[in-house]
C-alpha atoms as a PDB file:
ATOM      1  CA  UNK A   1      89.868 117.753 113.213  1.00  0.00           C
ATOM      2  CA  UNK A   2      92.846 116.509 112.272  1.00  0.00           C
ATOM      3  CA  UNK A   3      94.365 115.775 108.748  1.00  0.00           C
ATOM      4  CA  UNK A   4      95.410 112.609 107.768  1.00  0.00           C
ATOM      5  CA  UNK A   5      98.566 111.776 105.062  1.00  0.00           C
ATOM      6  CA  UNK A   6      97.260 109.624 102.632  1.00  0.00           C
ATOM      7  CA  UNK A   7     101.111 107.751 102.253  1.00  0.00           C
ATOM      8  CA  UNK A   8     100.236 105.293 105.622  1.00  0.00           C
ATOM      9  CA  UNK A   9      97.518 104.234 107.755  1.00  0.00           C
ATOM     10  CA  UNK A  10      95.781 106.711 109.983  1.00  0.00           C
ATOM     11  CA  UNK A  11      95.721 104.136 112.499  1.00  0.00           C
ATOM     12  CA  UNK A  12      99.696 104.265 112.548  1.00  0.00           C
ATOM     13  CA  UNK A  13      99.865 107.582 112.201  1.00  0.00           C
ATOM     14  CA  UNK A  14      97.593 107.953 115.310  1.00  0.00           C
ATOM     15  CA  UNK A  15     100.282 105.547 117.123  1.00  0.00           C
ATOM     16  CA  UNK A  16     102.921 108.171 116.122  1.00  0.00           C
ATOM     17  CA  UNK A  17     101.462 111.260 117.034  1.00  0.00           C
ATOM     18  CA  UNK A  18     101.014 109.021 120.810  1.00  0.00           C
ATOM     19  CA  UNK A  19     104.325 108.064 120.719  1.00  0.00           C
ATOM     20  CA  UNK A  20     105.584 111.833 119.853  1.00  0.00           C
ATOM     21  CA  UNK A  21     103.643 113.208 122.950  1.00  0.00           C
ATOM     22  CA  UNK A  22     105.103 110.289 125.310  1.00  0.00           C
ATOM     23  CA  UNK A  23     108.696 111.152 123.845  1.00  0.00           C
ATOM     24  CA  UNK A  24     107.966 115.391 124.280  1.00  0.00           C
ATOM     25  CA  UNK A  25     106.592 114.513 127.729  1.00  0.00           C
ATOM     26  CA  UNK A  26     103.000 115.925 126.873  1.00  0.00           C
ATOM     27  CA  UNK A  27     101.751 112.249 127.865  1.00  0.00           C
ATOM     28  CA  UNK A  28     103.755 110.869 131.208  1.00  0.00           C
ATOM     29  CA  UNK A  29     104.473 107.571 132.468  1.00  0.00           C
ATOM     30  CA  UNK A  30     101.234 106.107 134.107  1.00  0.00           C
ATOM     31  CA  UNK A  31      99.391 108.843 132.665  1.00  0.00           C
ATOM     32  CA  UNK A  32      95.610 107.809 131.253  1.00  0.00           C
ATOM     33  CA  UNK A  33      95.213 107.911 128.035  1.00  0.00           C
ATOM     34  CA  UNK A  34      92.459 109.422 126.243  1.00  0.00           C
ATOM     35  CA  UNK A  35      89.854 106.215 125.606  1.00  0.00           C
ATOM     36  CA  UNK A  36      89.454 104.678 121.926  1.00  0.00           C
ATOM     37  CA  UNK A  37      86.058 106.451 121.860  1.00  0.00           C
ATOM     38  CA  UNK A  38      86.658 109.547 122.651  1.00  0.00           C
ATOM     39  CA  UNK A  39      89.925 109.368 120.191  1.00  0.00           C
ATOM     40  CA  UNK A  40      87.419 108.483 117.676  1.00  0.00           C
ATOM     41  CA  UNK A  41      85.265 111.412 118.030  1.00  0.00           C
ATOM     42  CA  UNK A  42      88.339 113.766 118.462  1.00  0.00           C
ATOM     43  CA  UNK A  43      89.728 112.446 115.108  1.00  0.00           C
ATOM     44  CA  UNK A  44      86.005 111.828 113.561  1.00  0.00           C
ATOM     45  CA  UNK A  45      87.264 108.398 112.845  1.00  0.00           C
ATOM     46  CA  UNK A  46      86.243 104.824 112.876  1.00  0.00           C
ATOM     47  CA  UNK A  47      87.136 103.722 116.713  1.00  0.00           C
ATOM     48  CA  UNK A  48      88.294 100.074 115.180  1.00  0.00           C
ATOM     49  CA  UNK A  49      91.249 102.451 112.950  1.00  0.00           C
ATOM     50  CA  UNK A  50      91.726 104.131 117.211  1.00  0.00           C
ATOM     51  CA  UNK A  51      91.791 100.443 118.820  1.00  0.00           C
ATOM     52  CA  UNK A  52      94.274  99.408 115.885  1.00  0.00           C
ATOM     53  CA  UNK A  53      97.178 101.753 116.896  1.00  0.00           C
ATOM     54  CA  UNK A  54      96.363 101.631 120.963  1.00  0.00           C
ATOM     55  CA  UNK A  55      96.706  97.759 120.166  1.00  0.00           C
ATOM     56  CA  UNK A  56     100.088  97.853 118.902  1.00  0.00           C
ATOM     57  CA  UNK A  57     100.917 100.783 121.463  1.00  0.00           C
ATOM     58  CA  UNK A  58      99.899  97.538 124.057  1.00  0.00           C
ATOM     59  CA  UNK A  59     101.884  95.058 122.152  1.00  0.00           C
ATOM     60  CA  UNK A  60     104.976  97.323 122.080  1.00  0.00           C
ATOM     61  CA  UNK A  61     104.860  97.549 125.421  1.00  0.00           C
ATOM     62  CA  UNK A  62     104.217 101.531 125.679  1.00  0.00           C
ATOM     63  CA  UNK A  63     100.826 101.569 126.889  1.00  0.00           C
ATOM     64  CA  UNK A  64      98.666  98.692 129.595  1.00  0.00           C
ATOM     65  CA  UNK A  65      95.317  98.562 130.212  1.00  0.00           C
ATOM     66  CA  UNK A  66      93.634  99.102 133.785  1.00  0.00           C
ATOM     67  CA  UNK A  67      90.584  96.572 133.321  1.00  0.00           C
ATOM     68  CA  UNK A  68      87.428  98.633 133.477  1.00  0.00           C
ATOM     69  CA  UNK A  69      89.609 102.270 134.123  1.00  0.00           C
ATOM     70  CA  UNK A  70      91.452 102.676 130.436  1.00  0.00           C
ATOM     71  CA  UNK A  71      94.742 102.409 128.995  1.00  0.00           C
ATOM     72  CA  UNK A  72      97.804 104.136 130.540  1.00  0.00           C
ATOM     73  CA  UNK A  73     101.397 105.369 129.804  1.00  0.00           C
ATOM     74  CA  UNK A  74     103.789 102.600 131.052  1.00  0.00           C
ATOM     75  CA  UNK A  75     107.038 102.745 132.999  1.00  0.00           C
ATOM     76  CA  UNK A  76     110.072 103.543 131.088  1.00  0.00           C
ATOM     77  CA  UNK A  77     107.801 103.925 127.826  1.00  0.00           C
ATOM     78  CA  UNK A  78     109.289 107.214 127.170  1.00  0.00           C
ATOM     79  CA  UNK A  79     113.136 105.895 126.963  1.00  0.00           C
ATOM     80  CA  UNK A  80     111.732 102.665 125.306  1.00  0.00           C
ATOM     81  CA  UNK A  81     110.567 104.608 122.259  1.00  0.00           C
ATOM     82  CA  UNK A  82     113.556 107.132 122.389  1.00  0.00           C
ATOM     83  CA  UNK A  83     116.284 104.417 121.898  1.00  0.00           C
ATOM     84  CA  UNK A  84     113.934 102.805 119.414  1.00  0.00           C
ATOM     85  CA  UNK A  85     113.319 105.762 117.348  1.00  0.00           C
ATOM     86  CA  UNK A  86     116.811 106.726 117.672  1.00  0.00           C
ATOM     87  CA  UNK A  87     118.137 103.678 116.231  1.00  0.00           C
ATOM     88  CA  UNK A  88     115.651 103.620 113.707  1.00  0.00           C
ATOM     89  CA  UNK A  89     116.792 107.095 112.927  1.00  0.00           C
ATOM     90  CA  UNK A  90     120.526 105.711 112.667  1.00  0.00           C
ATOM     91  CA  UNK A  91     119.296 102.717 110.521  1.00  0.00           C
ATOM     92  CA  UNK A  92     117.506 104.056 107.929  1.00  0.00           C
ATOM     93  CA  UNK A  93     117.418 108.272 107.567  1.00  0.00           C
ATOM     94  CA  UNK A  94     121.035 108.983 108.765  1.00  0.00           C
ATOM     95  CA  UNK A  95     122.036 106.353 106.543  1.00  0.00           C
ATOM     96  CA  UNK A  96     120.215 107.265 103.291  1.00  0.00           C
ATOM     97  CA  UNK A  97     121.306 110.638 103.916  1.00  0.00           C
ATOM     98  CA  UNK A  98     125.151 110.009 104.040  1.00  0.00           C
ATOM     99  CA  UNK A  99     124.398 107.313 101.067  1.00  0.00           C
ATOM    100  CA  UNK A 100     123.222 110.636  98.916  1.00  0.00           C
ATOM    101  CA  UNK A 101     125.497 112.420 100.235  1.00  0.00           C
ATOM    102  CA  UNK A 102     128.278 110.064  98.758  1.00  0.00           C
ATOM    103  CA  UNK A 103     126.908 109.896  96.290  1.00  0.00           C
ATOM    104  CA  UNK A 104     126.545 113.526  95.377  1.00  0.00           C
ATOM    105  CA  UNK A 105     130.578 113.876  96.211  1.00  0.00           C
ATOM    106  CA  UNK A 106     129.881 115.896  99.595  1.00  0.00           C
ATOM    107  CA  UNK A 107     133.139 115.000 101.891  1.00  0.00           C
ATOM    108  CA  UNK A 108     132.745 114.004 105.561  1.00  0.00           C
ATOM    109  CA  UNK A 109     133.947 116.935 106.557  1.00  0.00           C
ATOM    110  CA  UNK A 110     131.515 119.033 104.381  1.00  0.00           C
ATOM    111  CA  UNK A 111     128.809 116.848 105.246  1.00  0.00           C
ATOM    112  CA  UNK A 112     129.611 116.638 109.606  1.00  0.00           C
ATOM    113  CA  UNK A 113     130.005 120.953 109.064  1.00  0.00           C
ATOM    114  CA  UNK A 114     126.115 121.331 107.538  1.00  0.00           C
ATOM    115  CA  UNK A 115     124.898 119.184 110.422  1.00  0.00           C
ATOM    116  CA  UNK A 116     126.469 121.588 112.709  1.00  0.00           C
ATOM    117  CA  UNK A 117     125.327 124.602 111.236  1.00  0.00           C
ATOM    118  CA  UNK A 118     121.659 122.956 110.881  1.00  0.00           C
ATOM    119  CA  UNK A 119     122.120 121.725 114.432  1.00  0.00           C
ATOM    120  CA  UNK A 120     123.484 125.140 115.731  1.00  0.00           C
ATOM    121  CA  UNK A 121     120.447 126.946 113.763  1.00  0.00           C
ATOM    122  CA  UNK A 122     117.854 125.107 116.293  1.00  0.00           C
ATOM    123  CA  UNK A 123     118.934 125.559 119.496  1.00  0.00           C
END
C-alpha cells in the first residue's frame, strides 16, 4: 500500500504518479491502463478519489477510453506532459529558486556553477 502526503489530494497525487510512469516510459502510448477498480484496491482507496484523477488524465488529453475495454495511454501523451511539466518547472521552481537565490546575494555565475556540479553529480 501506498502512502499518501497529506499537503494535496490523493486523487492528484494518483494523476502524478500516472503521469511520472508515462514520462519514465513505464506506461507507453496506447498502453491499457490499470482499471479504476483495481487502482482502488491496489491503493485501498475509494474508486470515486481513482475515477477523479483518470478523469482529469481524460480531460488533459493523456489518457481515452476504449468503451467497454478500459482507459489507455494516448498518442504523443508522453511529450504532451514533458513540455508541460517542463514549463511548469521553468514557471514556478526555477524561478523561485533564482528569486532566493537573489535574494541570498548568490551571483549568476555562482548560481549556473552549483547547477553544474548538482547536474554533473547525477549522471
Amino acid at each position: 500500500m501506498r502512502k499518501f502526503d497529506d499537503s494535496k489530494p490523493i486523487y492528484l497525487q494518483i494523476k502524478e504518479e500516472i503521469e511520472h510512469a508515462i514520462i519514465q516510459g513505464r506506461l507507453k502510448e496506447e498502453e491499457n491502463v490499470s482499471s479504476i477498480r483495481a487502482l482502488a484496491q491496489d491503493y485501498r482507496i475509494n474508486p470515486q478519489t481513482v475515477s477523479n484523477a483518470m478523469n482529469e488524465l481524460i480531460n488533459d488529453g493523456i489518457l481515452y477510453k476504449k468503451r467497454g475495454i478500459g482507459l489507455f495511454v494516448n498518442q504523443g501523451a508522453k511529450e504532451k506532459l514533458k513540455s508541460q511539466k517542463k514549463r511548469e518547472f521553468r514557471e514556478y521552481e526555477l524561478e523561485n529558486t533564482i528569486k532566493k537565490a537573489r535574494t541570498l546575494g548568490i551571483a549568476v555565475q555562482e548560481l549556473i556553477e552549483s547547477i553544474n556540479a548538482i547536474y554533473k553529480k547525477e549522471e
